[in-house]
PDB file of N, CA and C in Angstrom:
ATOM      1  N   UNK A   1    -109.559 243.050  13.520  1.00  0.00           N
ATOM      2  CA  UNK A   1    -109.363 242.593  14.874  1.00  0.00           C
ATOM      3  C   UNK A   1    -110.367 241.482  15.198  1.00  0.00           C
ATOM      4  N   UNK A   2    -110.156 240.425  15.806  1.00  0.00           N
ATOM      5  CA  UNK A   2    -110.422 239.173  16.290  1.00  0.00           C
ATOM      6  C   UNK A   2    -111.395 239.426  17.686  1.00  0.00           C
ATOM      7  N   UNK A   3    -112.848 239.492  17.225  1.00  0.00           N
ATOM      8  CA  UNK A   3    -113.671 239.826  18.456  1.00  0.00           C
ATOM      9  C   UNK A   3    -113.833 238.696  19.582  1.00  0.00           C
ATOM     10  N   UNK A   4    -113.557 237.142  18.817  1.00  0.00           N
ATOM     11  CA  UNK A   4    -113.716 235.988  19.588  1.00  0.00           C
ATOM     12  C   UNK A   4    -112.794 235.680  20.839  1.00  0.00           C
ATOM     13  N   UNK A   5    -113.545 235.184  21.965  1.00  0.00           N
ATOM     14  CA  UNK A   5    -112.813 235.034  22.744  1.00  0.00           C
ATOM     15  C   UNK A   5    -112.207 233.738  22.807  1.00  0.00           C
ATOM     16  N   UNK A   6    -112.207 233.192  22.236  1.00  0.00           N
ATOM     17  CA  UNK A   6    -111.400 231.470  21.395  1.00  0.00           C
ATOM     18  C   UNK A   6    -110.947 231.444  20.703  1.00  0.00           C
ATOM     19  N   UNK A   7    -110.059 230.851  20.143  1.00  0.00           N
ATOM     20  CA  UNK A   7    -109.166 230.790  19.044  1.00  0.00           C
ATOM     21  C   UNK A   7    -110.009 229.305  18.388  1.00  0.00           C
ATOM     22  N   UNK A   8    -110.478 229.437  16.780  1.00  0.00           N
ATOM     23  CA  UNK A   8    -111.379 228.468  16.009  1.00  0.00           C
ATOM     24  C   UNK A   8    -110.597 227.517  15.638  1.00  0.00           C
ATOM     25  N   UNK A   9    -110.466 226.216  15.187  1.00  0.00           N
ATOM     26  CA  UNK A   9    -110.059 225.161  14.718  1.00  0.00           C
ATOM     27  C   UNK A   9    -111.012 225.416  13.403  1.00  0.00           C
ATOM     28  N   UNK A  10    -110.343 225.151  12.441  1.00  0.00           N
ATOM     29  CA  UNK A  10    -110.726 224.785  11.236  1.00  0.00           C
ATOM     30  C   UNK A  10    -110.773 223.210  10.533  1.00  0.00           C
ATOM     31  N   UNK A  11    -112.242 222.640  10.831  1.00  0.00           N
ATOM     32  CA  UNK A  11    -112.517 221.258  10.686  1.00  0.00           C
ATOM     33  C   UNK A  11    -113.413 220.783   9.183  1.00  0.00           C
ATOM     34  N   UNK A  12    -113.459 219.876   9.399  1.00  0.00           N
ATOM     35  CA  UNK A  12    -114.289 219.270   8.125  1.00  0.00           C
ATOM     36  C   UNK A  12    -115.182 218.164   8.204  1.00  0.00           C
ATOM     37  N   UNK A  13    -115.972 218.321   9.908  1.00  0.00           N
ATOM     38  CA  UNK A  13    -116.048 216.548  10.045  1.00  0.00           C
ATOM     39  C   UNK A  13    -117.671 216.598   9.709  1.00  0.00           C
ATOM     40  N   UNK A  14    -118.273 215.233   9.838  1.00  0.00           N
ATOM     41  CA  UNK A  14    -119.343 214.993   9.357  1.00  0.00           C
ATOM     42  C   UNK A  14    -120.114 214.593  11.029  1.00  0.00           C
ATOM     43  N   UNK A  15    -121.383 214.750  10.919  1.00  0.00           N
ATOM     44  CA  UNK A  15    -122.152 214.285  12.421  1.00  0.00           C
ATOM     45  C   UNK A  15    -123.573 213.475  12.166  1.00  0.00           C
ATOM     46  N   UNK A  16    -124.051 213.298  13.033  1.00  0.00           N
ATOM     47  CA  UNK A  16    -125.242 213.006  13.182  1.00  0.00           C
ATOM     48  C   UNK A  16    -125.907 213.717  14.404  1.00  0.00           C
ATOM     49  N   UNK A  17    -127.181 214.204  13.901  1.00  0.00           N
ATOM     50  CA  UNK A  17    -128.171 214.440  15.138  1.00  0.00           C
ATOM     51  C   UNK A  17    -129.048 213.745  15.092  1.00  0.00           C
ATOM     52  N   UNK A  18    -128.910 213.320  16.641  1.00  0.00           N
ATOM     53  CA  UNK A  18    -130.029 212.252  17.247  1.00  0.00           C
ATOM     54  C   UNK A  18    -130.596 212.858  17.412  1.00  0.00           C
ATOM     55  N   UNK A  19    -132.382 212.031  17.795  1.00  0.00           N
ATOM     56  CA  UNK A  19    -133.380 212.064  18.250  1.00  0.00           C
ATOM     57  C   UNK A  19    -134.032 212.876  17.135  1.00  0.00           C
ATOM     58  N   UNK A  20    -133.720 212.838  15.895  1.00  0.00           N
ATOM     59  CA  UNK A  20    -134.334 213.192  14.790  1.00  0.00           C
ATOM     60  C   UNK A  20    -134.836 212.258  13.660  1.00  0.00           C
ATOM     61  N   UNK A  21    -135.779 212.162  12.706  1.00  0.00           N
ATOM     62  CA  UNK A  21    -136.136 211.599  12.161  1.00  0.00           C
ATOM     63  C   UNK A  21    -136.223 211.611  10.477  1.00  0.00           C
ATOM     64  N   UNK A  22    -135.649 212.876  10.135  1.00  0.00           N
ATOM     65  CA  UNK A  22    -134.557 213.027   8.735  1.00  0.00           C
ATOM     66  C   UNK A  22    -133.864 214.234   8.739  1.00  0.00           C
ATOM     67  N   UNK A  23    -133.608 214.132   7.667  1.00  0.00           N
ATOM     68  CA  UNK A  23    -132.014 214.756   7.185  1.00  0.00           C
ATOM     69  C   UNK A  23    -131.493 214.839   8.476  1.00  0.00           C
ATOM     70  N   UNK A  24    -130.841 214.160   9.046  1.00  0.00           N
ATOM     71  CA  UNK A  24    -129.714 214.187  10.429  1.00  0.00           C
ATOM     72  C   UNK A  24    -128.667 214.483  10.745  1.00  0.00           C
ATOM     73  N   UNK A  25    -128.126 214.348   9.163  1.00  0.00           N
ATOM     74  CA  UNK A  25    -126.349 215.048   9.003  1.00  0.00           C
ATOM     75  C   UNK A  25    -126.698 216.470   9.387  1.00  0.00           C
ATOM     76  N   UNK A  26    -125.508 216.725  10.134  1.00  0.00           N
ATOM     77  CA  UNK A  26    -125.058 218.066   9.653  1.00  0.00           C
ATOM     78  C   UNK A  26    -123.057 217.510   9.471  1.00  0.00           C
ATOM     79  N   UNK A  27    -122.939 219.051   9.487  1.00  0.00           N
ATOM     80  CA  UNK A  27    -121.617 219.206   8.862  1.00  0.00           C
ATOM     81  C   UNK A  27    -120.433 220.231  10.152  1.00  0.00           C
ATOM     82  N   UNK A  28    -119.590 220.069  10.547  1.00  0.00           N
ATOM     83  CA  UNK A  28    -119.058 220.810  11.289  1.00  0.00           C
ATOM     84  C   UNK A  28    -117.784 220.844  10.829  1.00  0.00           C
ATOM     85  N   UNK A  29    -117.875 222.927  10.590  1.00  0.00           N
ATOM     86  CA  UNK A  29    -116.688 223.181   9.804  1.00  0.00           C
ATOM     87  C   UNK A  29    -116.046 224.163  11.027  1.00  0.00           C
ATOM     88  N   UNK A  30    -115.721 224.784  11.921  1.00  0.00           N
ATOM     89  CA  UNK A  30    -115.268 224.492  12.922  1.00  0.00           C
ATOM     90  C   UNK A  30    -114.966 224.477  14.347  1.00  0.00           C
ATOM     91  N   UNK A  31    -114.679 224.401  15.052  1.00  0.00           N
ATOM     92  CA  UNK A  31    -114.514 224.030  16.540  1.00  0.00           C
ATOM     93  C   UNK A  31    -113.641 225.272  17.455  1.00  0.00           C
ATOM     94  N   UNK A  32    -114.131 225.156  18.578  1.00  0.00           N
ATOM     95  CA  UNK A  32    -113.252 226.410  19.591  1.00  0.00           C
ATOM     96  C   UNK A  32    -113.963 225.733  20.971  1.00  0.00           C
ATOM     97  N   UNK A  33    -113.012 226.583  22.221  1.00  0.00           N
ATOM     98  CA  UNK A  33    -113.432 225.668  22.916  1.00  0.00           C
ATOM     99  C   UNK A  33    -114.928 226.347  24.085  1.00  0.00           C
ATOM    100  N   UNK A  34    -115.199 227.055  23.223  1.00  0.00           N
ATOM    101  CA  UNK A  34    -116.881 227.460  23.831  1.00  0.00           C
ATOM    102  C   UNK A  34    -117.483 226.851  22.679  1.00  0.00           C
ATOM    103  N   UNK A  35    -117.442 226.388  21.304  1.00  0.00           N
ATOM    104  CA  UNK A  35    -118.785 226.050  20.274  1.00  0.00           C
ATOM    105  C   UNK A  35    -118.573 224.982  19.474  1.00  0.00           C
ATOM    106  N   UNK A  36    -119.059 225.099  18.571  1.00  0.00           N
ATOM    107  CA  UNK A  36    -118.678 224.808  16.946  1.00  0.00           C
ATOM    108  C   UNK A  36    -119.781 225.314  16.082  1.00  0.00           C
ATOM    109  N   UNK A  37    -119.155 225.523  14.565  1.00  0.00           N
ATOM    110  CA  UNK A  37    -120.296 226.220  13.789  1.00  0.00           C
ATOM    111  C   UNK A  37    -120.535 224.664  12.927  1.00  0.00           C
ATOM    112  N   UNK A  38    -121.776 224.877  12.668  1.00  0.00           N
ATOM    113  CA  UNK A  38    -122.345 223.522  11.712  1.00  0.00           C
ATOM    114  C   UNK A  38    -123.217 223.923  10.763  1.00  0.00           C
ATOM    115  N   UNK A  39    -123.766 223.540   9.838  1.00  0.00           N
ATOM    116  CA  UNK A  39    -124.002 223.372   8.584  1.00  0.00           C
ATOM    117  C   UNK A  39    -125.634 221.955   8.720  1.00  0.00           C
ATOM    118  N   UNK A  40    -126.598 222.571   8.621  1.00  0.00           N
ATOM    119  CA  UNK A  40    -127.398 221.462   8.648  1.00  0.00           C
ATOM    120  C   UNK A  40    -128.184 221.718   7.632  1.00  0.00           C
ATOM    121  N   UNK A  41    -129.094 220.647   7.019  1.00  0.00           N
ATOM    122  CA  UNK A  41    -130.365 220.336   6.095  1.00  0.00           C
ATOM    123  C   UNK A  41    -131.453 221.505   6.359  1.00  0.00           C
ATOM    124  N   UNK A  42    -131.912 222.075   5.765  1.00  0.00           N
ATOM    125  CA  UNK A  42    -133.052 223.159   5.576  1.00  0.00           C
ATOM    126  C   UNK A  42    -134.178 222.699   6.543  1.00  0.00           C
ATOM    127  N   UNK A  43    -134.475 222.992   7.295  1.00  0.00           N
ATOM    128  CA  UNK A  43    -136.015 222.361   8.224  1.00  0.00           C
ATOM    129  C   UNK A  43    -137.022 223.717   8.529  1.00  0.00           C
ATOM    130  N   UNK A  44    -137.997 223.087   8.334  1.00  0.00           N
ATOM    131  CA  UNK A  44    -139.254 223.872   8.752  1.00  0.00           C
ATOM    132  C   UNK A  44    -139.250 224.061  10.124  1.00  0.00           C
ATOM    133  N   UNK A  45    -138.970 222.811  10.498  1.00  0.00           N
ATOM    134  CA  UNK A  45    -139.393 223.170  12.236  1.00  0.00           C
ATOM    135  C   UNK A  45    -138.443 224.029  13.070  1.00  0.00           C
ATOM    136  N   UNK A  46    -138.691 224.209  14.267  1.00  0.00           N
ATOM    137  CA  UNK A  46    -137.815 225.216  15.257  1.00  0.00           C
ATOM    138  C   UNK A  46    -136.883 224.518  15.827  1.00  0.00           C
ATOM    139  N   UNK A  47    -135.970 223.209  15.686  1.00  0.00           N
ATOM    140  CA  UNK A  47    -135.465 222.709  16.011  1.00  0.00           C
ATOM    141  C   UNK A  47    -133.778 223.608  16.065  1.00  0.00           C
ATOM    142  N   UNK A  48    -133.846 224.560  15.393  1.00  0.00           N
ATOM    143  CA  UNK A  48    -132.259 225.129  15.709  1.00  0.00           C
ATOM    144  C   UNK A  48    -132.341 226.845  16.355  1.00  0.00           C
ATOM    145  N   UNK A  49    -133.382 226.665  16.875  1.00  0.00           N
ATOM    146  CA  UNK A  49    -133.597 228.016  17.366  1.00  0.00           C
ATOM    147  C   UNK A  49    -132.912 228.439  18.882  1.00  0.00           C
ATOM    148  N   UNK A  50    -132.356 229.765  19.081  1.00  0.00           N
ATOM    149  CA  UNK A  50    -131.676 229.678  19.924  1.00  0.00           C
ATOM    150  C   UNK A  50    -132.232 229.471  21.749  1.00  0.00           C
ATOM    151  N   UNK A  51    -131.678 228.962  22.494  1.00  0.00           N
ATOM    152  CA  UNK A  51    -131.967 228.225  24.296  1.00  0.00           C
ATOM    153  C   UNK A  51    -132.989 226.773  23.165  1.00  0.00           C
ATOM    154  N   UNK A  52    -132.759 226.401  22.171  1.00  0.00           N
ATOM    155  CA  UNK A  52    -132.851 225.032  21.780  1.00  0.00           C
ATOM    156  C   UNK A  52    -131.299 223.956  22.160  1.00  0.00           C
ATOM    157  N   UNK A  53    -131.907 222.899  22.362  1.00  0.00           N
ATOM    158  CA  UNK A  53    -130.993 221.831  23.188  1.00  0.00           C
ATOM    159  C   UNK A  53    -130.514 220.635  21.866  1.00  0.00           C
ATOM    160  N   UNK A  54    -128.900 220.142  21.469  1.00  0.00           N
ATOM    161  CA  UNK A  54    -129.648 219.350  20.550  1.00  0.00           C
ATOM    162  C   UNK A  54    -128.476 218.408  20.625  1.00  0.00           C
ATOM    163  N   UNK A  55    -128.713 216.656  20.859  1.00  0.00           N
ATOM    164  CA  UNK A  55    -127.325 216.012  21.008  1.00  0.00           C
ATOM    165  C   UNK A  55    -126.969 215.594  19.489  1.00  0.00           C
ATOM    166  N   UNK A  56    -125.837 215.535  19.311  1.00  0.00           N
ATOM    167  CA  UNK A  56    -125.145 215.370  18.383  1.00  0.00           C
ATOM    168  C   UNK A  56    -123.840 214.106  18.645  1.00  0.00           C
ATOM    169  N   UNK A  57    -123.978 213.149  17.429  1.00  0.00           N
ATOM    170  CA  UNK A  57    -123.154 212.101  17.719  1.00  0.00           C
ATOM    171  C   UNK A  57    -122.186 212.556  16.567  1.00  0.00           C
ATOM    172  N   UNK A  58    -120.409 212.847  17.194  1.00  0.00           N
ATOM    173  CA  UNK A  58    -119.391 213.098  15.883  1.00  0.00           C
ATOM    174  C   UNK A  58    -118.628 211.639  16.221  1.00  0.00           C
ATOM    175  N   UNK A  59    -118.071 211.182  15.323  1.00  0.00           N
ATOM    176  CA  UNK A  59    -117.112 210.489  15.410  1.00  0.00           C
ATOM    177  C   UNK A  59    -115.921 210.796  14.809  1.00  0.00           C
ATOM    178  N   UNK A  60    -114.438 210.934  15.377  1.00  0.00           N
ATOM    179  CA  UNK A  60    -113.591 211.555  15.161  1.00  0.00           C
ATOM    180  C   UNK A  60    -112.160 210.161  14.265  1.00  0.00           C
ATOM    181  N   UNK A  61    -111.333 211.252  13.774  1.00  0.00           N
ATOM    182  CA  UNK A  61    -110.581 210.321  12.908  1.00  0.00           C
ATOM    183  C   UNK A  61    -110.066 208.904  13.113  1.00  0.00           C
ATOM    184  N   UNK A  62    -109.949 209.109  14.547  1.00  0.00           N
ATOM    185  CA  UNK A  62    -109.170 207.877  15.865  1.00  0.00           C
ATOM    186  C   UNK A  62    -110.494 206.499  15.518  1.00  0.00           C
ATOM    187  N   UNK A  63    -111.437 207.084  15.215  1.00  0.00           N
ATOM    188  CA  UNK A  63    -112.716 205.868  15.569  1.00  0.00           C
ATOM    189  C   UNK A  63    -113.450 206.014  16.928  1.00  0.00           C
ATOM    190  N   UNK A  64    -113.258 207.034  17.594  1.00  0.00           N
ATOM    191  CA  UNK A  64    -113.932 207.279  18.652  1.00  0.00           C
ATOM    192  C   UNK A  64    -114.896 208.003  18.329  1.00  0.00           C
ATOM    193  N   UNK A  65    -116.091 207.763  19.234  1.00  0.00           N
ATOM    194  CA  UNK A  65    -116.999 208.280  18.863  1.00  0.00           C
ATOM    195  C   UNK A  65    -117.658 209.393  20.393  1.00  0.00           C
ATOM    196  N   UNK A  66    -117.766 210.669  20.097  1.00  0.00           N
ATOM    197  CA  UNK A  66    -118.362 211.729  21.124  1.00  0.00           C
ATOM    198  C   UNK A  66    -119.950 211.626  21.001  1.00  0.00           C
ATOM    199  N   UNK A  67    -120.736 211.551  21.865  1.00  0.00           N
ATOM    200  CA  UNK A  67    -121.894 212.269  22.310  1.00  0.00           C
ATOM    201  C   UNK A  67    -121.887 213.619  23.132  1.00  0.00           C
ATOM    202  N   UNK A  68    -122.243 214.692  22.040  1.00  0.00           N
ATOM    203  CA  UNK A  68    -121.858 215.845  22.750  1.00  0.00           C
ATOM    204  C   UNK A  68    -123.902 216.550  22.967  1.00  0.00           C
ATOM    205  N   UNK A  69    -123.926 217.231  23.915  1.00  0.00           N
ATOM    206  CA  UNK A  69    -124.917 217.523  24.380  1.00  0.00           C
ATOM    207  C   UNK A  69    -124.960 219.813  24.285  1.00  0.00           C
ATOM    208  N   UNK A  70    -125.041 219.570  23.288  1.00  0.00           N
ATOM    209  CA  UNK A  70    -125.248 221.441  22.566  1.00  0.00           C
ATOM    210  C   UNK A  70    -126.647 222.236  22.899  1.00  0.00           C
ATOM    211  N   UNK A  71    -126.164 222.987  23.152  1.00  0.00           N
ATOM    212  CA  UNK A  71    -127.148 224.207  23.369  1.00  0.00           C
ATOM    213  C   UNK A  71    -126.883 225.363  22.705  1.00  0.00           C
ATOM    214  N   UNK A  72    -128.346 225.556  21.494  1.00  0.00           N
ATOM    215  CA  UNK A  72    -127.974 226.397  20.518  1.00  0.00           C
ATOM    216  C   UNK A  72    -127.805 227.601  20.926  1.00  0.00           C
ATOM    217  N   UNK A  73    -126.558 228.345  20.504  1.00  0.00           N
ATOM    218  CA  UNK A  73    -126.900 229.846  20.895  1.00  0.00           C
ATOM    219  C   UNK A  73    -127.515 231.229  19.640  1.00  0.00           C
ATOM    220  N   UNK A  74    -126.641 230.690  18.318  1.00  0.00           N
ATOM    221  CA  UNK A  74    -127.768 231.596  17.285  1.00  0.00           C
ATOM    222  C   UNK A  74    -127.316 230.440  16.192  1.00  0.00           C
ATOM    223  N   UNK A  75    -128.722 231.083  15.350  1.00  0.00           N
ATOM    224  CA  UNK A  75    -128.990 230.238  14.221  1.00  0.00           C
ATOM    225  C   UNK A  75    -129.685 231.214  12.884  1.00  0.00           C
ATOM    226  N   UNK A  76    -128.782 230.960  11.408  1.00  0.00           N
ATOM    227  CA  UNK A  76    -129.573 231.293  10.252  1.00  0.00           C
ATOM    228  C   UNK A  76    -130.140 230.824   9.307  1.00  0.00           C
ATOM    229  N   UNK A  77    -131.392 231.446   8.370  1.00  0.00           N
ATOM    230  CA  UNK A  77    -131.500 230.568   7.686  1.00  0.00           C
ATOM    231  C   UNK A  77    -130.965 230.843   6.224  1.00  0.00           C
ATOM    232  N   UNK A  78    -130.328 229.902   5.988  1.00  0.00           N
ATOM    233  CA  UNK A  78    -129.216 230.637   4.320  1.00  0.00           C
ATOM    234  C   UNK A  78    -129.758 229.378   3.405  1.00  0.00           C
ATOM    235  N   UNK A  79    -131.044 229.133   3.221  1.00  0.00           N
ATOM    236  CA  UNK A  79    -131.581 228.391   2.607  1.00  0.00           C
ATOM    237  C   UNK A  79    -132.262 228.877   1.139  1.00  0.00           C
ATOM    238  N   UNK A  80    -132.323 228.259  -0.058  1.00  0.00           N
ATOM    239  CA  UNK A  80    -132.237 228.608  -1.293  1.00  0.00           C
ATOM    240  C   UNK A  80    -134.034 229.141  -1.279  1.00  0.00           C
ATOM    241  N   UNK A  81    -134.879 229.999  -1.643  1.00  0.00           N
ATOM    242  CA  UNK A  81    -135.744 230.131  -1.959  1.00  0.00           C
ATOM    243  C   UNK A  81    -137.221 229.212  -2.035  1.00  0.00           C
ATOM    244  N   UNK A  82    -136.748 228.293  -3.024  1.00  0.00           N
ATOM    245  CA  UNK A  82    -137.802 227.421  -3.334  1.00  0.00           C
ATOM    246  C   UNK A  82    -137.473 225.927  -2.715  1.00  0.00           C
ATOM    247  N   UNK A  83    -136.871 225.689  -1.450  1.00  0.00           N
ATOM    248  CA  UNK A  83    -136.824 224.411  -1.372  1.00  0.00           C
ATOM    249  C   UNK A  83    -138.347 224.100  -0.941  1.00  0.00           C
ATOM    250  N   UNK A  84    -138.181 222.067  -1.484  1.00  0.00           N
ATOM    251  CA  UNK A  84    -139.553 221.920  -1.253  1.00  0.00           C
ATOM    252  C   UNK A  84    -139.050 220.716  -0.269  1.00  0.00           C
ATOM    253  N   UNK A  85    -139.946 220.479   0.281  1.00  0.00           N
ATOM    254  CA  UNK A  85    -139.606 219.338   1.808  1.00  0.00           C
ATOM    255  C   UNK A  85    -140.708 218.568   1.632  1.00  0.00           C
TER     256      UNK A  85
END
């Protein structure tokens, strides 16, 4: 049974987060109309921790481009052991 109260889109798009200064991609695999789940670069810092704020520039297939303004609600870390930064 389907606990979500949205029905998910299943996406593949690529992003950028601003106001950062590396690894900036993330990845958004997919969309509903309270979230989206994303996929980002391993970071030390607290930057995806949750009541964290974070804008994100997608640009969509059309060539338009969104500035969307996110507020994290949870975050994991599924990062390999030994990364080194």
């Amino acid at each position: 049974m389907e606990r979500r109260g949205a029905k998910r889109l299943v996406v593949n798009l690529k992003a950028e987060r601003l106001s950062c200064t590396k690894n900036c991609s993330v990845f958004i695999e997919n969309l509903s109309d309270t979230g989206i789940y994303m996929i980002t670069a391993p970071s030390k810092n607290k930057d995806y921790e949750p009541g964290g704020r974070l804008l994100l520039k997608l640009e969509l297939a059309t060539g338009r481009t969104l500035n969307l303004q996110c507020n994290v609600k949870w975050s994991f870390d599924n990062s390999p052991e030994e990364v080194v930064f």
